[in-house]
N, C-alpha and C. Protein backbone atom coordinates (compact mmCIF):
# COMPACT_ATOMS: atom_id res chain seq x y z
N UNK A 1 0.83 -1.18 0.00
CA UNK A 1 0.00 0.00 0.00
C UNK A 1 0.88 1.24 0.00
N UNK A 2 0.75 2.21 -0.66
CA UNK A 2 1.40 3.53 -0.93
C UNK A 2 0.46 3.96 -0.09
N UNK A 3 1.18 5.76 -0.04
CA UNK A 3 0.53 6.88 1.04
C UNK A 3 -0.85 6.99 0.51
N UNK A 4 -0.98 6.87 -0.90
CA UNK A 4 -2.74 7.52 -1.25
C UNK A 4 -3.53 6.62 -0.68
N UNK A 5 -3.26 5.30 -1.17
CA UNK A 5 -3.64 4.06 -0.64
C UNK A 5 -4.35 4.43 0.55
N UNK A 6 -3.23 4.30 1.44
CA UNK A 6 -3.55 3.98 2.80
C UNK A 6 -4.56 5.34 3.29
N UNK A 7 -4.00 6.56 3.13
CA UNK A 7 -5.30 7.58 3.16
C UNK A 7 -6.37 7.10 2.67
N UNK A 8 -6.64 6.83 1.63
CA UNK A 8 -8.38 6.26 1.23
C UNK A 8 -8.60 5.67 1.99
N UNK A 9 -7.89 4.38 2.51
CA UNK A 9 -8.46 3.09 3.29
C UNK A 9 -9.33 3.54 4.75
N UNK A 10 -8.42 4.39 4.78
CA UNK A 10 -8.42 5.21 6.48
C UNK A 10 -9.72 6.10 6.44
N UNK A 11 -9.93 6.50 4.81
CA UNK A 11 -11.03 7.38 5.34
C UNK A 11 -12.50 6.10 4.69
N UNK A 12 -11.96 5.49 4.25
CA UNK A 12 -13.19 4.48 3.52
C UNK A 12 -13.51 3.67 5.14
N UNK A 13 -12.53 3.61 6.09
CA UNK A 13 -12.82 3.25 7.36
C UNK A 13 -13.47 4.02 8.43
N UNK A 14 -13.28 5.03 7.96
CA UNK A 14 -14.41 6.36 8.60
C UNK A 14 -15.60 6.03 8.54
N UNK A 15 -15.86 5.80 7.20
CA UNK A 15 -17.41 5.80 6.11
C UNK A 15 -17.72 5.10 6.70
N UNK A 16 -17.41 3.97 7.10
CA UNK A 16 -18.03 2.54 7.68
C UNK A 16 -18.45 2.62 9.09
N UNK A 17 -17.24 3.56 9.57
CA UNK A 17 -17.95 3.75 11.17
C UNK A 17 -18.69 4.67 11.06
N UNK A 18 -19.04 5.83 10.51
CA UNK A 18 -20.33 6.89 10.72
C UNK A 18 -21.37 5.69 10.29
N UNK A 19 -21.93 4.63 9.24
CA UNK A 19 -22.91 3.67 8.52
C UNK A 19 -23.03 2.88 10.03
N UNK A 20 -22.33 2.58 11.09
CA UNK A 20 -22.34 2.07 12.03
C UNK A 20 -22.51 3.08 13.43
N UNK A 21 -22.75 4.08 12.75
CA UNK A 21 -22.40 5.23 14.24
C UNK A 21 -22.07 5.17 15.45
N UNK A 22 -20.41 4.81 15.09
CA UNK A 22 -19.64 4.82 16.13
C UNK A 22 -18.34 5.51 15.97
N UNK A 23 -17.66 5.78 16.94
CA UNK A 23 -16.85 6.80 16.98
C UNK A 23 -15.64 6.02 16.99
N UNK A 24 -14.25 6.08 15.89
CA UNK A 24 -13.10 5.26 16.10
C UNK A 24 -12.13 5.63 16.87
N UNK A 25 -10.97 5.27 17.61
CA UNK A 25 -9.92 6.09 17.14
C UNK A 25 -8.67 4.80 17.21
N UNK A 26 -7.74 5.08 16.59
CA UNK A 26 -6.39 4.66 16.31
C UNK A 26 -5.10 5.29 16.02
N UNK A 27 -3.93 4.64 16.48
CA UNK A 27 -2.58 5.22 16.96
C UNK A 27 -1.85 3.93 15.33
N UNK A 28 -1.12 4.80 14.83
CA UNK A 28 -0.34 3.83 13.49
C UNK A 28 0.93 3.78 13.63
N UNK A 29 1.87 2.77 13.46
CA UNK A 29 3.06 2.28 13.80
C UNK A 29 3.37 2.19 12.56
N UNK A 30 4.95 2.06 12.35
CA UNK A 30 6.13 1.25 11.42
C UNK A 30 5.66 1.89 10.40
N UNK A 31 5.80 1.04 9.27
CA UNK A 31 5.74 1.54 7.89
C UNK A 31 4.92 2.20 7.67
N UNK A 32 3.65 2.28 8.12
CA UNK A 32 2.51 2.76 7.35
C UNK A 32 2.73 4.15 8.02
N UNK A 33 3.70 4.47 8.92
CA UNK A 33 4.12 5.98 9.53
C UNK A 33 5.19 6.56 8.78
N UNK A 34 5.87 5.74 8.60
CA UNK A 34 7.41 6.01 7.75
C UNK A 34 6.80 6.34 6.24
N UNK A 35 5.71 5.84 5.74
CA UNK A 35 5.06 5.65 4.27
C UNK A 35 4.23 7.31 4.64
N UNK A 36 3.26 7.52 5.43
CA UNK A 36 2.23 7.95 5.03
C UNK A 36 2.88 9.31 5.72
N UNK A 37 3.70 9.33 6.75
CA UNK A 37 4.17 10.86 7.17
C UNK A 37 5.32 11.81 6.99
N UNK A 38 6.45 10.68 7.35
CA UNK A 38 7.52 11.07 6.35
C UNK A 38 7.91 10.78 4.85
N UNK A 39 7.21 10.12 4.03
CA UNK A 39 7.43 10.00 3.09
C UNK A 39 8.71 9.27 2.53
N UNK A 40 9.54 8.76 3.87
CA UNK A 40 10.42 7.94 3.63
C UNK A 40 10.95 6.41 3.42
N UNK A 41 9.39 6.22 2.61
CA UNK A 41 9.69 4.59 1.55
C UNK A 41 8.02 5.02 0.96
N UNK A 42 8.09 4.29 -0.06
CA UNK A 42 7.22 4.06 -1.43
C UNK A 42 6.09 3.26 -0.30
N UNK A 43 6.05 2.63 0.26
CA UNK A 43 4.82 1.63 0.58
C UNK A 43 5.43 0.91 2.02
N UNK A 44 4.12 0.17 2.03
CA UNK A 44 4.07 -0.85 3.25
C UNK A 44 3.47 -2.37 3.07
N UNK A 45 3.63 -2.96 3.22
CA UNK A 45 2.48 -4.21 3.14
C UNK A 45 1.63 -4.27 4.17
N UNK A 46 1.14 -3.70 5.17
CA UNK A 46 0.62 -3.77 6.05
C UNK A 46 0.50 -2.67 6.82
N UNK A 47 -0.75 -2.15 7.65
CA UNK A 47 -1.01 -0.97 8.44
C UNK A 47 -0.62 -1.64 10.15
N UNK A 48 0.00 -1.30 10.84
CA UNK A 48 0.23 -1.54 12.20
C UNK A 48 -0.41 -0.64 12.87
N UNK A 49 -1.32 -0.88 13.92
CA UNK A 49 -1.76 0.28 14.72
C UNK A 49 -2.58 -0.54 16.16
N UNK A 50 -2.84 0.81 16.88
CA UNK A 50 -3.88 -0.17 17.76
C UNK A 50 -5.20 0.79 17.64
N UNK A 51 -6.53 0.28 17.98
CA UNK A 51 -7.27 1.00 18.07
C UNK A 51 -8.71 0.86 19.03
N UNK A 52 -9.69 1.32 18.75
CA UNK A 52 -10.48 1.42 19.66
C UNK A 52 -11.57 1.77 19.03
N UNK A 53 -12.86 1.60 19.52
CA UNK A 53 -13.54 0.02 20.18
C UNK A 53 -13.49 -0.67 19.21
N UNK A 54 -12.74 -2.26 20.13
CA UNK A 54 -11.99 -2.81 18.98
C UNK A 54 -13.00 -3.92 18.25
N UNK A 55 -14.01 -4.35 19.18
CA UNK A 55 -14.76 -4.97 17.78
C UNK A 55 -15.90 -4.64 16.82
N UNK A 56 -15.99 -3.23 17.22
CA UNK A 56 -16.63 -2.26 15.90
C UNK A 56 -15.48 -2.21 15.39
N UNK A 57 -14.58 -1.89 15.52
CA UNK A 57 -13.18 -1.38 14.59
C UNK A 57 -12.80 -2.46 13.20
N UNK A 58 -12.56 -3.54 14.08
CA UNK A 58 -12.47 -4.84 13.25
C UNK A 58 -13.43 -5.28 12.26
N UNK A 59 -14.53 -5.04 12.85
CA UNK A 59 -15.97 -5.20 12.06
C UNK A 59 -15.55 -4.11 10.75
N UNK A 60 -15.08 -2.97 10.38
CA UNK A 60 -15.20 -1.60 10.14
C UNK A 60 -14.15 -2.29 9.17
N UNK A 61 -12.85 -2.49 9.46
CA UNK A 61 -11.68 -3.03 8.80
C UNK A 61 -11.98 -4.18 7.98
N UNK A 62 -12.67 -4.99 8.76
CA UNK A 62 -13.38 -6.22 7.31
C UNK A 62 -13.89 -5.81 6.29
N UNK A 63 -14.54 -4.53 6.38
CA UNK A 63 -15.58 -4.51 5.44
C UNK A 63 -14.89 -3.75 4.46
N UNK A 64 -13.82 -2.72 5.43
CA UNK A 64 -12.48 -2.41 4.01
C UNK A 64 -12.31 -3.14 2.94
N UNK A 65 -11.83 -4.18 3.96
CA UNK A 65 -10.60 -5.09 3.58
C UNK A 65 -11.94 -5.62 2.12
N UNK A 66 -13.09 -6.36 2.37
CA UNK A 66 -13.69 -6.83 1.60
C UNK A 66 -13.98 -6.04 0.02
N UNK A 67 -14.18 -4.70 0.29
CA UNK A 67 -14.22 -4.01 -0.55
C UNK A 67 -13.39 -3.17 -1.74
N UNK A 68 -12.01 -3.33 -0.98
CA UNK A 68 -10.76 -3.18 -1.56
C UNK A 68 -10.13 -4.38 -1.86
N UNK A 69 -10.71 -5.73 -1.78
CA UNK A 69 -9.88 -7.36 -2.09
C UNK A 69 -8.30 -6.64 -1.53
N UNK A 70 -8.33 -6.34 -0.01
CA UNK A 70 -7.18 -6.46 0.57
C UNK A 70 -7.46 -7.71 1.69
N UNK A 71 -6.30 -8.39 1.99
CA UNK A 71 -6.33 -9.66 3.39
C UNK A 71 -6.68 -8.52 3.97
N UNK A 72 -7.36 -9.54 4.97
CA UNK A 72 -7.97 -9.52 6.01
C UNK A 72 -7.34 -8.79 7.20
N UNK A 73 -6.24 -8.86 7.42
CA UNK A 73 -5.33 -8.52 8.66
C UNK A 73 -4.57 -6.74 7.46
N UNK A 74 -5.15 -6.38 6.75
CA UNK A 74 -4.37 -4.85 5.99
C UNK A 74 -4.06 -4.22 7.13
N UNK A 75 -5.16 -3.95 8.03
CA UNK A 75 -4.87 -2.94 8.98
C UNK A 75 -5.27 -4.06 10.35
N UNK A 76 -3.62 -4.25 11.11
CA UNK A 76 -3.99 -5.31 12.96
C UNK A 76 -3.19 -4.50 13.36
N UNK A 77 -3.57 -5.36 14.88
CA UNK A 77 -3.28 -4.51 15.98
C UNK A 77 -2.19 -5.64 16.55
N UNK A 78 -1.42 -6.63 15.34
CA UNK A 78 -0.34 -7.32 16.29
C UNK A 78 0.69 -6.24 16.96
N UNK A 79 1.03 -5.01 16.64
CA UNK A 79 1.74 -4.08 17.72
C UNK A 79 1.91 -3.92 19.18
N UNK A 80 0.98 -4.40 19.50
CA UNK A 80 -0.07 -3.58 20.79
C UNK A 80 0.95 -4.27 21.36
N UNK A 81 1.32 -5.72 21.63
CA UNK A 81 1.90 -6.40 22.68
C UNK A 81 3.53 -5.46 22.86
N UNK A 82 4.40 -5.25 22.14
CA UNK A 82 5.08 -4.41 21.92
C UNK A 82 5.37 -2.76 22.39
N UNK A 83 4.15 -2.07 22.93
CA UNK A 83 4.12 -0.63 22.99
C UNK A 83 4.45 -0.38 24.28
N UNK A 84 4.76 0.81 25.09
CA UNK A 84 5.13 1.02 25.81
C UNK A 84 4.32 3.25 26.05
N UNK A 85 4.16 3.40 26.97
CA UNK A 85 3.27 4.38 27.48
C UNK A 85 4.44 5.65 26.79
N UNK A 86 3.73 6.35 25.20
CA UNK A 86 4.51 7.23 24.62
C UNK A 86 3.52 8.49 24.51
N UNK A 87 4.07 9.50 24.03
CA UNK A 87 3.53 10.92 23.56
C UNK A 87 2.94 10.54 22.18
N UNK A 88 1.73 11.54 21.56
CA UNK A 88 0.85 11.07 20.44
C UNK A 88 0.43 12.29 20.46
N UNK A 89 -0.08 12.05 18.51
CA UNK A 89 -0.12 13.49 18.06
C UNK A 89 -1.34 13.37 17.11
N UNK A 90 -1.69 13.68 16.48
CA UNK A 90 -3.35 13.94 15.66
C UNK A 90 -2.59 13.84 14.78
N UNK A 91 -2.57 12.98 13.61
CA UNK A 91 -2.20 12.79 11.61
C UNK A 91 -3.81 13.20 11.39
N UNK A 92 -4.72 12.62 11.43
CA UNK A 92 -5.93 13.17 10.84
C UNK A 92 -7.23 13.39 11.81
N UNK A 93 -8.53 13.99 12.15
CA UNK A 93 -9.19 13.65 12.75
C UNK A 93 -10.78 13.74 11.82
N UNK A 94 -11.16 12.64 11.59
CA UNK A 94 -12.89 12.79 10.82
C UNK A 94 -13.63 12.81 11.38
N UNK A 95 -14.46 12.32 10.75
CA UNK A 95 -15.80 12.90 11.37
C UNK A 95 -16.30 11.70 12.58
N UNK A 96 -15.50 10.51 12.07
CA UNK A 96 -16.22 9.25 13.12
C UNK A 96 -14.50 8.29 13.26
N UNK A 97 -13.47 8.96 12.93
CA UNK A 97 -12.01 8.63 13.00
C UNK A 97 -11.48 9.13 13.51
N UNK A 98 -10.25 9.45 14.89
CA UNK A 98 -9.55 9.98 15.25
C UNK A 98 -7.95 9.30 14.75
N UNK A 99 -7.16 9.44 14.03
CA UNK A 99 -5.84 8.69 13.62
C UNK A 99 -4.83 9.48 14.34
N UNK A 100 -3.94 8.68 15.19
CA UNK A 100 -2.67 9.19 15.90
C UNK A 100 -1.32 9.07 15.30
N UNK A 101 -0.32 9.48 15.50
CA UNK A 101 0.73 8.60 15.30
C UNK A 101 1.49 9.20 16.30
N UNK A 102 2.41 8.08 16.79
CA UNK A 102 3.86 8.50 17.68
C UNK A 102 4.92 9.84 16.76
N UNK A 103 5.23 10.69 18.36
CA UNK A 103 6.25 11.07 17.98
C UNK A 103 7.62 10.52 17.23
N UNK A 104 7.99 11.10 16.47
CA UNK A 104 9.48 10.70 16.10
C UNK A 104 10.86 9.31 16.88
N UNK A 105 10.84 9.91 17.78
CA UNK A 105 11.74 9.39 18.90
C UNK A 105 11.09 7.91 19.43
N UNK A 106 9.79 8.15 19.77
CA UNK A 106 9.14 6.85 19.91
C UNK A 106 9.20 5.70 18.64
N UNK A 107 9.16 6.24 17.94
CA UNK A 107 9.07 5.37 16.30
C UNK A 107 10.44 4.83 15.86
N UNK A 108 11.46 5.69 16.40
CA UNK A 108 13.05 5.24 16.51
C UNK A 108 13.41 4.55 17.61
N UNK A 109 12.67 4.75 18.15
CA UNK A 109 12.82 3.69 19.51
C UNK A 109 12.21 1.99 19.50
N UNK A 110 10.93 1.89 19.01
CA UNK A 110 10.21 0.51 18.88
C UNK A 110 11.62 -0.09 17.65
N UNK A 111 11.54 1.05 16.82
CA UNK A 111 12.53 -0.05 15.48
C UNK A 111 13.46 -0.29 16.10
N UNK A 112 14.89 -0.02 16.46
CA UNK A 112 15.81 -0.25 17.63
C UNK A 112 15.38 -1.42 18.13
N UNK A 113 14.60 -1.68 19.08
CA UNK A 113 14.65 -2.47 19.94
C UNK A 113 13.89 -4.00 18.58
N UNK A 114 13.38 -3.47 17.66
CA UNK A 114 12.93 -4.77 16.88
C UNK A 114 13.72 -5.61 16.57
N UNK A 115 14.54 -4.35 16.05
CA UNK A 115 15.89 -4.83 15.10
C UNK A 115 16.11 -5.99 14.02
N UNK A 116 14.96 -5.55 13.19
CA UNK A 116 15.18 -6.98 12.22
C UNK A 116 15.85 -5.66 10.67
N UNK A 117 16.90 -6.35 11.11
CA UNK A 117 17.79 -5.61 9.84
C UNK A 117 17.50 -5.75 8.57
N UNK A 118 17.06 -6.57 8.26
CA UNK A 118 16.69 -6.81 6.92
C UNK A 118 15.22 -6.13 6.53
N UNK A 119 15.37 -6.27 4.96
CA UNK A 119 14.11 -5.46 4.72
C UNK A 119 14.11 -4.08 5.17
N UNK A 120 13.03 -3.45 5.68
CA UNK A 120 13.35 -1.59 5.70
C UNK A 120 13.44 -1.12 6.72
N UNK A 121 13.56 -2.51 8.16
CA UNK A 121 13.73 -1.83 9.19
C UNK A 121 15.02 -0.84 9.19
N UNK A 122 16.22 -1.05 8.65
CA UNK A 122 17.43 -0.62 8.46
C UNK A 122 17.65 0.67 7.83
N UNK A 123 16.58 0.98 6.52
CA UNK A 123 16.32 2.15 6.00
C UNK A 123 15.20 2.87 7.07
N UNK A 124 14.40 2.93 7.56
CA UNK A 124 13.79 3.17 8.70
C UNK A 124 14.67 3.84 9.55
N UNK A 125 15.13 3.35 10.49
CA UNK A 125 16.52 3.80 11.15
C UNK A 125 17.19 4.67 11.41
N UNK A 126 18.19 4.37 9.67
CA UNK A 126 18.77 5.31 9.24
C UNK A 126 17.37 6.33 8.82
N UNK A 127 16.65 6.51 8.51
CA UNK A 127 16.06 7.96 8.19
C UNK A 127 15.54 8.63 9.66
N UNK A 128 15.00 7.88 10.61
CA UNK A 128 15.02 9.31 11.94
C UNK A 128 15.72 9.28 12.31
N UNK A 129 17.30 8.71 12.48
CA UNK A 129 18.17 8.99 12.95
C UNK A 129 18.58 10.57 12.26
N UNK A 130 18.65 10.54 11.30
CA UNK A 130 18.88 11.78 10.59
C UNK A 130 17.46 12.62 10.68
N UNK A 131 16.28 12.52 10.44
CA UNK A 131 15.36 13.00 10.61
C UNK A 131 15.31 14.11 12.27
N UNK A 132 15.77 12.88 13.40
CA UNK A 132 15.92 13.74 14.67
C UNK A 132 17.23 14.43 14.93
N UNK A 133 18.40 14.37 13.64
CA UNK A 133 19.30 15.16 13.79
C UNK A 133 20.36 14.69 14.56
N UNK A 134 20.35 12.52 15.17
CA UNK A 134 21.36 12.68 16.24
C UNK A 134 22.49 12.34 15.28
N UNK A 135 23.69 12.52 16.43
CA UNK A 135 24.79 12.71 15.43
C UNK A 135 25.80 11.31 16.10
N UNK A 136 25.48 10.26 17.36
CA UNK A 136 26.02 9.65 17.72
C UNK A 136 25.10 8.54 18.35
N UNK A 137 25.59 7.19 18.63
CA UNK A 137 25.49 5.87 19.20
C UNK A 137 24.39 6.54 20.91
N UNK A 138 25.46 7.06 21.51
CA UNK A 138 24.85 7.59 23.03
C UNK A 138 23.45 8.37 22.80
N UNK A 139 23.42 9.30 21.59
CA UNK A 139 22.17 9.82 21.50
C UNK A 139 20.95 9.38 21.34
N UNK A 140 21.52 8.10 20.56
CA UNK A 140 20.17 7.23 19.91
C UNK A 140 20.32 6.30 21.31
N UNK A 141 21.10 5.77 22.02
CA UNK A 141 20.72 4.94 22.98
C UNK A 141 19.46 5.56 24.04
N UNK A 142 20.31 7.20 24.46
CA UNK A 142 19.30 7.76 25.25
C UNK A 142 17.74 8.21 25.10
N UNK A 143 17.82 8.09 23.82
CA UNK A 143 16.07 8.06 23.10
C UNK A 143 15.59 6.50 23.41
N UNK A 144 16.32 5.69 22.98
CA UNK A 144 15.91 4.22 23.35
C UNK A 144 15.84 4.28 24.66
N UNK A 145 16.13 4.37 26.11
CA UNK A 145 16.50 4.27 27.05
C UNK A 145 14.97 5.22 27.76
N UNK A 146 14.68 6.30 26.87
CA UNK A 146 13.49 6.46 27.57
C UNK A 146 12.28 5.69 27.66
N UNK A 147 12.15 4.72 26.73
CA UNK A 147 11.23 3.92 26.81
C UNK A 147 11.27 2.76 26.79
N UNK A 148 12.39 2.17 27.06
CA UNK A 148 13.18 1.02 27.47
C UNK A 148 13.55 0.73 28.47
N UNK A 149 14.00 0.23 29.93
CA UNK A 149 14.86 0.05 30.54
C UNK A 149 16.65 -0.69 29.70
N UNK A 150 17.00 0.08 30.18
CA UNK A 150 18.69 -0.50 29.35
C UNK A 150 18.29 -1.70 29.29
N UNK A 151 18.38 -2.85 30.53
CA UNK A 151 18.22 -4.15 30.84
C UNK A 151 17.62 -4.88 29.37
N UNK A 152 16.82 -4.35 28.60
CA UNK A 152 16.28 -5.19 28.17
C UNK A 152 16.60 -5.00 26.90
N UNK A 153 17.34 -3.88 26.74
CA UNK A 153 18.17 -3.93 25.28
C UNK A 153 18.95 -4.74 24.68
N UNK A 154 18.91 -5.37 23.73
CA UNK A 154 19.21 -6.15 23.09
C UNK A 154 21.25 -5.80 23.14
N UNK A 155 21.67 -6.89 22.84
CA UNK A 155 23.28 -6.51 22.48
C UNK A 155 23.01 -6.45 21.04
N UNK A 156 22.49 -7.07 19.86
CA UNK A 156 22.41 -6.96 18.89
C UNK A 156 21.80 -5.03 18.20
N UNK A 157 20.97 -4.42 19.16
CA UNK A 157 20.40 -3.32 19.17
C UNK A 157 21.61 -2.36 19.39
N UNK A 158 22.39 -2.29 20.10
CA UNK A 158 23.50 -1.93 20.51
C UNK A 158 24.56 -1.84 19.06
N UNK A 159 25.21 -3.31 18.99
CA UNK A 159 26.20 -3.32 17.77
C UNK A 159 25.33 -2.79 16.08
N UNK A 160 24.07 -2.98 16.24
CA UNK A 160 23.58 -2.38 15.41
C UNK A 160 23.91 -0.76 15.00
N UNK A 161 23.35 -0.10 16.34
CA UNK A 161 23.60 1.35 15.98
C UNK A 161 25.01 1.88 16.09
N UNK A 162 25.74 1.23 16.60
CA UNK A 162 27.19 1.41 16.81
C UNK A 162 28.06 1.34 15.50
N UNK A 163 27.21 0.01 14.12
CA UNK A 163 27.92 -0.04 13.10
C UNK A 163 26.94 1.06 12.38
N UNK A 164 25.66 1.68 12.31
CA UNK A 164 25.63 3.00 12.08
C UNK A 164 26.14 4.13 11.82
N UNK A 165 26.84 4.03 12.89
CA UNK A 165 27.65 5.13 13.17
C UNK A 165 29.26 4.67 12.49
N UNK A 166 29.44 4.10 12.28
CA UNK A 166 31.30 3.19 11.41
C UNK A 166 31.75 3.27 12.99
N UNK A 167 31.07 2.87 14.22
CA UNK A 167 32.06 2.67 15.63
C UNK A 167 32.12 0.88 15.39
């Protein structure tokens, strides 16, 4: 799914909750943030988010999904287990949709700790690393570190951003 893409979907998911009159809202992760806000990759295969009330929501997302012949899972909430208590900002608000997304730092922080190098987590990365301007290993740790305990940082998360940097 490209950025237009995923805007239609989001508001064709609106449509469905006003036809149901109920009120949504949802917070969007990974690619479909990197795709639809910074503009830093062409697409996503998948929308990550969590949202609310979740089985109108789901109900709301099937009927997307049915109508666009996208799977079933276009837009889940496998994230959720993963999140940790961050700052959030308004990307859009409709009429029966509220859409969030994480700050910057938070969004450099979940990828970090994912760390699956392959594929675009790596281009990901590298773009808020530069996006938030840091210029070293310690900077990006201490963004990780706010919503992390060290303890649970990976060593691989570590030598990762360290070969980032050519340390």
């Amino acid at each position: 799914m490209d950025r237009d893409q995923i805007k239609t979907y989001l508001e064709q998911l609106n449509d469905e909750l006003r036809s149901m009159k109920v009120k949504g809202e949802l917070c969007l992760y990974g690619g479909a943030v990197m795709c639809l806000v910074y503009d830093a990759r062409p697409s996503t295969k998948d929308v990550d988010a969590v949202f609310r009330p979740a089985q109108q929501m789901r109900q709301a997302i099937e009927r997307v999904a049915r109508s666009n012949h996208l799977r079933e899972n276009w837009l889940n909430d496998a994230v959720k287990g993963f999140l940790t208590p961050h700052p959030q900002r308004v990307l859009f608000d409709l009429s029966h949709l509220k859409v969030y997304i994480p700050e910057p730092d938070y969004l450099l922080a979940m990828k970090a700790l994912a760390i699956r190098v392959d594929g675009t987590d790596k281009q990901d990365i590298q773009f808020l690393i530069q996006h938030l301007d840091l210029k070293t290993p310690p900077e990006v740790f201490a963004i990780v570190e706010k919503y992390c305990p060290r303890r649970q940082i990976k060593p691989a998360t570590q030598f990762f951003i360290e070969e980032l940097f050519g340390e």
